[in-house]
Structure formats: C-alpha cells, structure tokens
N, C-alpha and C. Protein backbone atom coordinates (compact mmCIF):
# COMPACT_ATOMS: atom_id res chain seq x y z
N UNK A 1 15.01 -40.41 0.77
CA UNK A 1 14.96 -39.79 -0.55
C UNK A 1 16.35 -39.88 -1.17
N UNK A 2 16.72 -40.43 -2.12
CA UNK A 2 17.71 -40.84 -2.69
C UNK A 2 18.15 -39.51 -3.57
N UNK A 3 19.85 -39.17 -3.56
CA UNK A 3 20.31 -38.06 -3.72
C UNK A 3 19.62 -37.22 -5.36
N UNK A 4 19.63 -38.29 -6.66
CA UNK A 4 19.56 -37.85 -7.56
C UNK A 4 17.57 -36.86 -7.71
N UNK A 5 16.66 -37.85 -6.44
CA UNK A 5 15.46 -37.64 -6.27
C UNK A 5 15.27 -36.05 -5.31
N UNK A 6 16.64 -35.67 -4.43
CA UNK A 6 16.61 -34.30 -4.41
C UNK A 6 17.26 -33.20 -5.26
N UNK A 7 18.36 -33.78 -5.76
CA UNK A 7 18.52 -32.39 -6.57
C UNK A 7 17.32 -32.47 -7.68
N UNK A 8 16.71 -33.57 -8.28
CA UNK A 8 15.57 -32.79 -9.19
C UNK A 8 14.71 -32.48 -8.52
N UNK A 9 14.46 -32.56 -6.98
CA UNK A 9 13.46 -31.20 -6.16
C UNK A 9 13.69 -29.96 -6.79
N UNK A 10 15.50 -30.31 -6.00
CA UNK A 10 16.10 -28.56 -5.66
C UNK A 10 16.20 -28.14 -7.03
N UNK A 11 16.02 -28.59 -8.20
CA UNK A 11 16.36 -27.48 -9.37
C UNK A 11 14.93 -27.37 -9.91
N UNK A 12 13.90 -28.08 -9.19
CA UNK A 12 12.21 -28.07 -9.59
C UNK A 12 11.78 -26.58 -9.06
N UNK A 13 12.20 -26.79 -7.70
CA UNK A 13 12.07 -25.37 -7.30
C UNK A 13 13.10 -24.31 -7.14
N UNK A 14 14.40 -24.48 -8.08
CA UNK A 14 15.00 -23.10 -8.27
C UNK A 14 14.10 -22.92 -9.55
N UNK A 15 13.46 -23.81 -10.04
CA UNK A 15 13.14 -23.08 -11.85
C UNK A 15 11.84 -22.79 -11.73
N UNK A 16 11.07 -22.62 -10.55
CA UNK A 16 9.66 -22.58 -10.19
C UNK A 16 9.96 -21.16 -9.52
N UNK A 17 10.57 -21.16 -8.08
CA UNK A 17 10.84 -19.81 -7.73
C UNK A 17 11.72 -18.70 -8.70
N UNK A 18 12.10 -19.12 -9.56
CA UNK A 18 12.56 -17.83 -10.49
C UNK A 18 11.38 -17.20 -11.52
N UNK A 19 10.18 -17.96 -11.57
CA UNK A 19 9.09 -18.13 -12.17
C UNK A 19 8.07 -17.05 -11.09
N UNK A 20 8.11 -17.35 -9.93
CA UNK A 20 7.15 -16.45 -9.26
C UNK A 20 7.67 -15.47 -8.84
N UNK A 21 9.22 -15.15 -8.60
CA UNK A 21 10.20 -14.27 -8.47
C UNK A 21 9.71 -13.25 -10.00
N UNK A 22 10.23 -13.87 -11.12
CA UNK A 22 10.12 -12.71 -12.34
C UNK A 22 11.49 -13.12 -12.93
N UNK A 23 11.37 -14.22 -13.95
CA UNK A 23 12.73 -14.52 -14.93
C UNK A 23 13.06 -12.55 -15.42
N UNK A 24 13.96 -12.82 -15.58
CA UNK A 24 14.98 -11.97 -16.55
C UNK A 24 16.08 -12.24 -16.80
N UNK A 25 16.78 -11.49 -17.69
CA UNK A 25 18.31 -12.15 -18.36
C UNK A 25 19.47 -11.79 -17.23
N UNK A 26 20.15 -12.98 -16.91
CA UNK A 26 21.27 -12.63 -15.45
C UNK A 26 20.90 -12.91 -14.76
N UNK A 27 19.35 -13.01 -14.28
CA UNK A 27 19.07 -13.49 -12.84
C UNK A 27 19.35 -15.20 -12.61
N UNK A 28 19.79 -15.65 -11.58
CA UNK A 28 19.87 -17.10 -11.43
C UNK A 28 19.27 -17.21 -9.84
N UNK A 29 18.74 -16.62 -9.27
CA UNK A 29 18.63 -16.77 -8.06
C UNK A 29 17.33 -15.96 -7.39
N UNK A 30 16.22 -16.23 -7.00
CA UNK A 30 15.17 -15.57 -6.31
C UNK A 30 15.21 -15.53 -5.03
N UNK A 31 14.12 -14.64 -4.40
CA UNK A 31 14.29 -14.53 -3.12
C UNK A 31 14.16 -15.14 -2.56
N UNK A 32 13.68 -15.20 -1.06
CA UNK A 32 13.35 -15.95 -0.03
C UNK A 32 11.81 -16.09 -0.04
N UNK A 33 11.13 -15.50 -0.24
CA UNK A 33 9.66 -15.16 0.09
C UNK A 33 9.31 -16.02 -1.48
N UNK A 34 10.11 -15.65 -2.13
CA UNK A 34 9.39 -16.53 -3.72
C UNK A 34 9.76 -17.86 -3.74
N UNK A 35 10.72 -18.39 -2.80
CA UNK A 35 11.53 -19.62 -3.06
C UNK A 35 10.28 -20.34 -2.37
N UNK A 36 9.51 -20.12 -1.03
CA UNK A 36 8.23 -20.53 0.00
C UNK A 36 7.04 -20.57 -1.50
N UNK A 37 6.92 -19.36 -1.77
CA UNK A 37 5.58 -19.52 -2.98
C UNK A 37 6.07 -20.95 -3.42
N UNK A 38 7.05 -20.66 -4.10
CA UNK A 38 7.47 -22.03 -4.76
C UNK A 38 6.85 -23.32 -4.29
N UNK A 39 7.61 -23.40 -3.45
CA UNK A 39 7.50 -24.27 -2.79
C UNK A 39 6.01 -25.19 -2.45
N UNK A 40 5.29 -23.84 -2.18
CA UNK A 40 3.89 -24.40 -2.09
C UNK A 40 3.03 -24.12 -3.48
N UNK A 41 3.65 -23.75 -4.21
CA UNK A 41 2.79 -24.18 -5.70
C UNK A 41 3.22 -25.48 -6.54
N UNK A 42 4.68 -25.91 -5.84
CA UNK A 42 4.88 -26.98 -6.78
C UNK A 42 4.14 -28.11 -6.20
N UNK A 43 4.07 -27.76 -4.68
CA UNK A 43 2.90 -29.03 -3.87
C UNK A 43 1.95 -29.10 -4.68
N UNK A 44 1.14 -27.72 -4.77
CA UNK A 44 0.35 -28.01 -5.35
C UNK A 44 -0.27 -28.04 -7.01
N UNK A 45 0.88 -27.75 -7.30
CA UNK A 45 0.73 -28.43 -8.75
C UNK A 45 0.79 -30.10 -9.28
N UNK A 46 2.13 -30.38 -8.67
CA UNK A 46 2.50 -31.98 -8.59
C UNK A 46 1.44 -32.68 -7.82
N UNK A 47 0.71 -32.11 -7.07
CA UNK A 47 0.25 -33.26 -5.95
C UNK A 47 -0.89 -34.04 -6.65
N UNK A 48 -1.76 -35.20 -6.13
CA UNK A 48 -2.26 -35.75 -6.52
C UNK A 48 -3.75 -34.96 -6.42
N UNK A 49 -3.97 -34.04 -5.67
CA UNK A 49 -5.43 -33.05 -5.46
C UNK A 49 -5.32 -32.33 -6.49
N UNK A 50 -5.24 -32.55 -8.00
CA UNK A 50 -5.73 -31.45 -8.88
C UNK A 50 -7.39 -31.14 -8.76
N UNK A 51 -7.53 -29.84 -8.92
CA UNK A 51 -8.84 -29.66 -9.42
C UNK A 51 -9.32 -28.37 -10.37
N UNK A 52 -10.68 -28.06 -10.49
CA UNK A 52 -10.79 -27.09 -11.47
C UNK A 52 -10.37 -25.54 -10.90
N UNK A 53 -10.07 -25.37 -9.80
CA UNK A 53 -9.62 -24.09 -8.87
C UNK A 53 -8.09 -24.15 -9.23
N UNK A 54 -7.60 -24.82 -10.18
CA UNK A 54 -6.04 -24.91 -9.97
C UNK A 54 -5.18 -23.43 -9.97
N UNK A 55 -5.29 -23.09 -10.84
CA UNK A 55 -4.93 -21.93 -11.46
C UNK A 55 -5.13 -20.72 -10.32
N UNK A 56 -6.93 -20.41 -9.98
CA UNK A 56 -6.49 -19.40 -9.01
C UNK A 56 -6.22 -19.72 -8.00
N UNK A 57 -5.60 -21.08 -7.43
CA UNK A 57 -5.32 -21.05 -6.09
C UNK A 57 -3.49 -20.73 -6.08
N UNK A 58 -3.15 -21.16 -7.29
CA UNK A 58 -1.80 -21.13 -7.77
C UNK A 58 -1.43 -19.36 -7.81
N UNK A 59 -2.45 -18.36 -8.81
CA UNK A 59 -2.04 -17.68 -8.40
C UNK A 59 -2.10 -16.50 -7.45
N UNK A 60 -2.92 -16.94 -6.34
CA UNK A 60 -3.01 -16.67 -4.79
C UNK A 60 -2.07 -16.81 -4.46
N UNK A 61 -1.65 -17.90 -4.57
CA UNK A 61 0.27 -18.29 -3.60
C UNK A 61 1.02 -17.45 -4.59
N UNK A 62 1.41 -17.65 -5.59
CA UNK A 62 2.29 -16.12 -6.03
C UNK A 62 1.89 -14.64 -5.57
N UNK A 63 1.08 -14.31 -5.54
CA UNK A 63 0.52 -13.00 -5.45
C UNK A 63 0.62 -12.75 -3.53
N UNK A 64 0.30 -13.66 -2.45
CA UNK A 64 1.04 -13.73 -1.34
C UNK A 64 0.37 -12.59 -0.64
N UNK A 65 -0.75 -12.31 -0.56
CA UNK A 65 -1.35 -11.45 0.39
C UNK A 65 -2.70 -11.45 -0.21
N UNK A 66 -3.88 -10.81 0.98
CA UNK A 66 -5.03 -10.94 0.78
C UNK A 66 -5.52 -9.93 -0.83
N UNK A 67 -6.58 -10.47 -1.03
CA UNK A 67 -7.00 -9.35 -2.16
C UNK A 67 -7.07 -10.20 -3.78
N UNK A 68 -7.29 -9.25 -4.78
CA UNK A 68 -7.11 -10.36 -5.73
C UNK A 68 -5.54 -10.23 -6.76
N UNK A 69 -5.62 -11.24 -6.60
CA UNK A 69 -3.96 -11.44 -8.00
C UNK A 69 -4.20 -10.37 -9.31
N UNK A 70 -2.91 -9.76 -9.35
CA UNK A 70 -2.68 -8.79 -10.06
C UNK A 70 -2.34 -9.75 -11.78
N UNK A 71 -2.61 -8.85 -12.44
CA UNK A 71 -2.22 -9.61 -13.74
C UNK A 71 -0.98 -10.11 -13.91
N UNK A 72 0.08 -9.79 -13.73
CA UNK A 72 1.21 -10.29 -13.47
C UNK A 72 1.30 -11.75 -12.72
N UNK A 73 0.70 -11.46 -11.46
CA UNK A 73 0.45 -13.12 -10.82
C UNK A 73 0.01 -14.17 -11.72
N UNK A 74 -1.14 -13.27 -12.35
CA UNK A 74 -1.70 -14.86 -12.99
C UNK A 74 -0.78 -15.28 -14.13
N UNK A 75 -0.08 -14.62 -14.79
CA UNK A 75 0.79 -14.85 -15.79
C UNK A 75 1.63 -15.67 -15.44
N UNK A 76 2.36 -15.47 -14.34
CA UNK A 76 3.41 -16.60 -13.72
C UNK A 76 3.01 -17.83 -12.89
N UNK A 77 1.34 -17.09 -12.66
CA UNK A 77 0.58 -19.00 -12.11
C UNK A 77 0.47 -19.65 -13.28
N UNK A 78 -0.38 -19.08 -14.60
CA UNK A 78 -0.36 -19.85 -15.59
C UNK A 78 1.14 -20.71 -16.12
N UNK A 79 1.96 -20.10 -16.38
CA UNK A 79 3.48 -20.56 -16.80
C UNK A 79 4.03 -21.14 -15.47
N UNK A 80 3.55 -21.29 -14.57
CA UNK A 80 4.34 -21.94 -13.63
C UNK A 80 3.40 -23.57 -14.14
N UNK A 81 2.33 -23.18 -14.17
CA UNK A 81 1.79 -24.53 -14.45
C UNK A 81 1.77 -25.55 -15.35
N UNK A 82 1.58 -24.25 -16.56
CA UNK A 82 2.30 -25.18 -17.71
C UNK A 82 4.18 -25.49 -17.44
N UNK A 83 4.73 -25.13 -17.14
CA UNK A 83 6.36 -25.50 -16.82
C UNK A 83 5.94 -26.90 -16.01
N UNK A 84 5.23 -27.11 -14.89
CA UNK A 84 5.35 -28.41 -14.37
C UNK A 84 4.46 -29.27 -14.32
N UNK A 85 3.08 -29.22 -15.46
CA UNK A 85 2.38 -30.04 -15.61
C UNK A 85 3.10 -30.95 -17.14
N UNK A 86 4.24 -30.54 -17.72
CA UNK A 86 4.80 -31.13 -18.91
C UNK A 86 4.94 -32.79 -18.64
C-alpha cells in the first residue's frame, strides 16, 4: 500500500470516527471504541457488498451493543454515509 494510499485511509477514518464519536467544535480526536466502529463502517460502506440493509447495519456498528439504535445512531449512520458515499 503505497504511503499517499494510507494516509487517505488514516484521515478516512479520523473523519469517520469523529462522526460516530459526536463532531463538536475543538474536538479533533475520538475514542478508541469509535475509531473500531469506524473502522468497520467504512468497510462497510466502501466495500463492494452494498445493499438495501445499508443504513441499519451501519447504524448497528455505531450504536455497538445489542438492542435497537437510538436516534442519535442513526443520525451519524446516515451522515457517515452520505460523508463517504460522495
């Protein structure tokens, strides 16, 4: 993987995990547990398996425990998706 092909990983998913973390003004940095969501929503956003489940499977992985996604989740699955389906 050629250098310029990871840092646009690594800033894919700092601007994805600040997204399932919770933007606000000053923050530059999310946690650990949101940086993993990340991680596995940008798989599965980018990946080549889209389907019509996108959305709530997206925001299952934000939301990160059994049960159903709180309104908040889906807000940041939706905007996470639109941010990296552009």
């Amino acid at each position: 993987m050629s250098t310029a092909t990871t840092t646009d990983r690594a800033e894919l998913l700092r601007e994805a995990s600040l997204t399932v973390c919770g933007r606000r003004e000053g923050k530059t940095k999310s946690c650990s547990s949101c940086l993993r969501k990340a991680d596995a929503a940008v798989r599965l956003i980018k990946g080549p398996d889209l389907g019509t489940r996108l959305l709530p499977r997206v925001a299952d992985i934000v939301y990160g425990s059994d049960g159903q996604p709180c309104g908040a989740c889906w807000e940041k699955a939706t905007a996470l998706i639109l941010e990296l389906r552009r």
